[in-house]
C-alpha atoms as a PDB file:
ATOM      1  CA  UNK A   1     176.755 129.368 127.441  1.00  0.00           C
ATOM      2  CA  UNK A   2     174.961 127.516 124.358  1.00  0.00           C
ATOM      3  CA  UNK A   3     178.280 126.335 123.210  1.00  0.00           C
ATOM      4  CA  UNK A   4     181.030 126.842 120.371  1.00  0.00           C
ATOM      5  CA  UNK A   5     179.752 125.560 116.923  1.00  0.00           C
ATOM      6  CA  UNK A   6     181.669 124.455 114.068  1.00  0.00           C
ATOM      7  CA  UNK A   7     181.640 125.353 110.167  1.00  0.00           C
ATOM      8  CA  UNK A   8     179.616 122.825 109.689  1.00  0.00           C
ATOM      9  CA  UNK A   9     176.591 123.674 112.913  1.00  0.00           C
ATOM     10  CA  UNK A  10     177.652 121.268 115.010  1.00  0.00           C
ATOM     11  CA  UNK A  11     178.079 121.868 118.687  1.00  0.00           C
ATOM     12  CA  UNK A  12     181.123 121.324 120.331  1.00  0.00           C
ATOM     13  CA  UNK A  13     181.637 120.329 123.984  1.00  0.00           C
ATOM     14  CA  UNK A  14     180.201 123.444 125.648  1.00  0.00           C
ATOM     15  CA  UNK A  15     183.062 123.140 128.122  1.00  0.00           C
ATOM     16  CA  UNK A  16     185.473 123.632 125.641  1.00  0.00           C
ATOM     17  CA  UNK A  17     186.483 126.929 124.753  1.00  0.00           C
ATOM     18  CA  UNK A  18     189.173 126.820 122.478  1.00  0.00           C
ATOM     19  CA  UNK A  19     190.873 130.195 123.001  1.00  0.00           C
ATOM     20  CA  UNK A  20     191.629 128.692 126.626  1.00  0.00           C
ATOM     21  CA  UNK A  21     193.475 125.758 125.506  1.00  0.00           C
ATOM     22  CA  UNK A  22     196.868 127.560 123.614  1.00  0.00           C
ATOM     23  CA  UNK A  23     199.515 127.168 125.394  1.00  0.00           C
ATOM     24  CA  UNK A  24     198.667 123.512 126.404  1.00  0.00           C
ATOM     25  CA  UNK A  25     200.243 120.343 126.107  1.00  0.00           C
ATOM     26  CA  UNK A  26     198.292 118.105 123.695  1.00  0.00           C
ATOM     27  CA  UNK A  27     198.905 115.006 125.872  1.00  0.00           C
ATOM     28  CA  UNK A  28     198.005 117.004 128.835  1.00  0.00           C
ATOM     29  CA  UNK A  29     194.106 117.092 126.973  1.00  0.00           C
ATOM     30  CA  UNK A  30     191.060 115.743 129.250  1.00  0.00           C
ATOM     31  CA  UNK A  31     189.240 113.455 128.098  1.00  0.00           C
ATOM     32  CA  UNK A  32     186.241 116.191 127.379  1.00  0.00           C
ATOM     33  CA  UNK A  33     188.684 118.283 125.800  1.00  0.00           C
ATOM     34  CA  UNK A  34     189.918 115.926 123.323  1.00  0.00           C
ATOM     35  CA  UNK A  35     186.054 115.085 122.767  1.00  0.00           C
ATOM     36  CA  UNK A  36     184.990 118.907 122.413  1.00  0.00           C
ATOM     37  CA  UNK A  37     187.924 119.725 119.782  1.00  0.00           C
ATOM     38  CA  UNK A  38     188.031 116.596 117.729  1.00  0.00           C
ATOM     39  CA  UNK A  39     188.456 117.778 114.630  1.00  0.00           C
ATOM     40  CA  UNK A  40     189.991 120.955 115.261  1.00  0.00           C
ATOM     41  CA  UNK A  41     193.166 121.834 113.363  1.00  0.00           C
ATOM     42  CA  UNK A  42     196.377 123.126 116.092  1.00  0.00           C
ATOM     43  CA  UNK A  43     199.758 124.912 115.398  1.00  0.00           C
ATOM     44  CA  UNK A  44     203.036 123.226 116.925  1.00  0.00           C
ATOM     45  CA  UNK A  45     206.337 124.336 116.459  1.00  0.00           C
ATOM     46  CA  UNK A  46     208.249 122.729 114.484  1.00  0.00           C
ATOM     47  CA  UNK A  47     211.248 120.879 116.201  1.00  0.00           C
ATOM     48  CA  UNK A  48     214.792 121.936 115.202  1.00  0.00           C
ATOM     49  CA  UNK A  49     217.918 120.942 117.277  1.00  0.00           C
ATOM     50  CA  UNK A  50     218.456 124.720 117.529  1.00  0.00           C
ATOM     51  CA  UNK A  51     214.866 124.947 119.035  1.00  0.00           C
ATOM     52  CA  UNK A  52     214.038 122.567 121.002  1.00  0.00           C
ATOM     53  CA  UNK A  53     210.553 123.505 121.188  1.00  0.00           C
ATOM     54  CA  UNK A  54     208.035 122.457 124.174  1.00  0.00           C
ATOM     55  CA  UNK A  55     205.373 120.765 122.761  1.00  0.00           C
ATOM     56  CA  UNK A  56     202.555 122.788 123.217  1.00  0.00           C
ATOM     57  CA  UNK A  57     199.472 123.923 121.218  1.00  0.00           C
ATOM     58  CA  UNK A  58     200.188 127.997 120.098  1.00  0.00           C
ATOM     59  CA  UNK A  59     196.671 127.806 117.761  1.00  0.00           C
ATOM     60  CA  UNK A  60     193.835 126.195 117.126  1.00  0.00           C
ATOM     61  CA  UNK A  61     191.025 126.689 114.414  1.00  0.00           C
ATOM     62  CA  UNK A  62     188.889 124.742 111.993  1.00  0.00           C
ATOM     63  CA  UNK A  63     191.154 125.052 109.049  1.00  0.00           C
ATOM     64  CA  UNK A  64     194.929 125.110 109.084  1.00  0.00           C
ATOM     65  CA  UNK A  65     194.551 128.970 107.351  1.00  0.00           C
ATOM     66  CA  UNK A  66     192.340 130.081 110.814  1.00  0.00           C
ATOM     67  CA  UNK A  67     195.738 128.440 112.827  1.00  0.00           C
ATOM     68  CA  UNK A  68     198.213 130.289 110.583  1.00  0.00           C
ATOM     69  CA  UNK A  69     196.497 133.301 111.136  1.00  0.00           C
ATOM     70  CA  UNK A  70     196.141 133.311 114.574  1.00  0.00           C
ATOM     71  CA  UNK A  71     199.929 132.519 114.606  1.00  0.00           C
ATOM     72  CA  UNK A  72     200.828 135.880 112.550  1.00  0.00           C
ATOM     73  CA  UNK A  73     198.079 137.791 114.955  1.00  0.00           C
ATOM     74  CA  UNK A  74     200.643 136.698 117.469  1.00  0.00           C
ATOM     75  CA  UNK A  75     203.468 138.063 115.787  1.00  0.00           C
ATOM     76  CA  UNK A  76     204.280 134.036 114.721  1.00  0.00           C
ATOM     77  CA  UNK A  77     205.838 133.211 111.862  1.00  0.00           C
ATOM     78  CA  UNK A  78     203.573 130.247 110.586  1.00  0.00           C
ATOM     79  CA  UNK A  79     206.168 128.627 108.140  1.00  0.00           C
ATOM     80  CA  UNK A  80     208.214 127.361 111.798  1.00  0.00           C
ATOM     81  CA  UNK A  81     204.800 125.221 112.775  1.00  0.00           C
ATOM     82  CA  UNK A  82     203.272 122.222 112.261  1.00  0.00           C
ATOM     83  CA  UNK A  83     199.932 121.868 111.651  1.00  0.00           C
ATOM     84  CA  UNK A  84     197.721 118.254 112.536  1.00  0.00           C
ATOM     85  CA  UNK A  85     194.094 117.435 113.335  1.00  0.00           C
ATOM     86  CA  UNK A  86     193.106 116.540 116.990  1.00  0.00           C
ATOM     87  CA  UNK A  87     191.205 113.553 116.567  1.00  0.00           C
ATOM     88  CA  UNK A  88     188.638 112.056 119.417  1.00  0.00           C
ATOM     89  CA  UNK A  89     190.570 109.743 122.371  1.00  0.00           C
ATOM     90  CA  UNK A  90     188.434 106.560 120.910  1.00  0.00           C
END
């Protein structure tokens, strides 16, 4: 595997897939994972007192438009998510 690259050519970690890593825990990120997707846009739902949501990533893409729509691909309604950059551990 060569790698995943970015909008802008740059290679990320090419032991990061990002497709692998929904359904994770951000805090629950290697090291190498948070190096490989620093950058990267994800989806979290938003916290209600109704919800209660579990924190964990449901999409990640370059731009907060690629998360959104890989929420409705999901049958997601994008409007109950937050959307933040990872950024690298240091």
């Amino acid at each position: 595997m060569a790698g995943w690259y970015n909008r802008t050519g740059m290679i990320l970690n090419s032991h990061v897939d990002p497709r692998k890593l929904v359904g994770s825990y951000p805090e629950r990120l290697s090291l190498e994972q948070l190096r490989g997707l620093a950058g990267y846009m994800v989806a979290l739902e938003l916290y209600t007192p109704e919800t209660v949501p579990v924190r964990r990533i449901e999409a990640i893409g370059e731009t907060v438009e690629e998360c959104m729509a890989g929420l409705a691909a999901r049958g997601l309604d994008p409007r109950h998510f937050e959307y933040s950059m990872l950024k690298a551990p240091y």
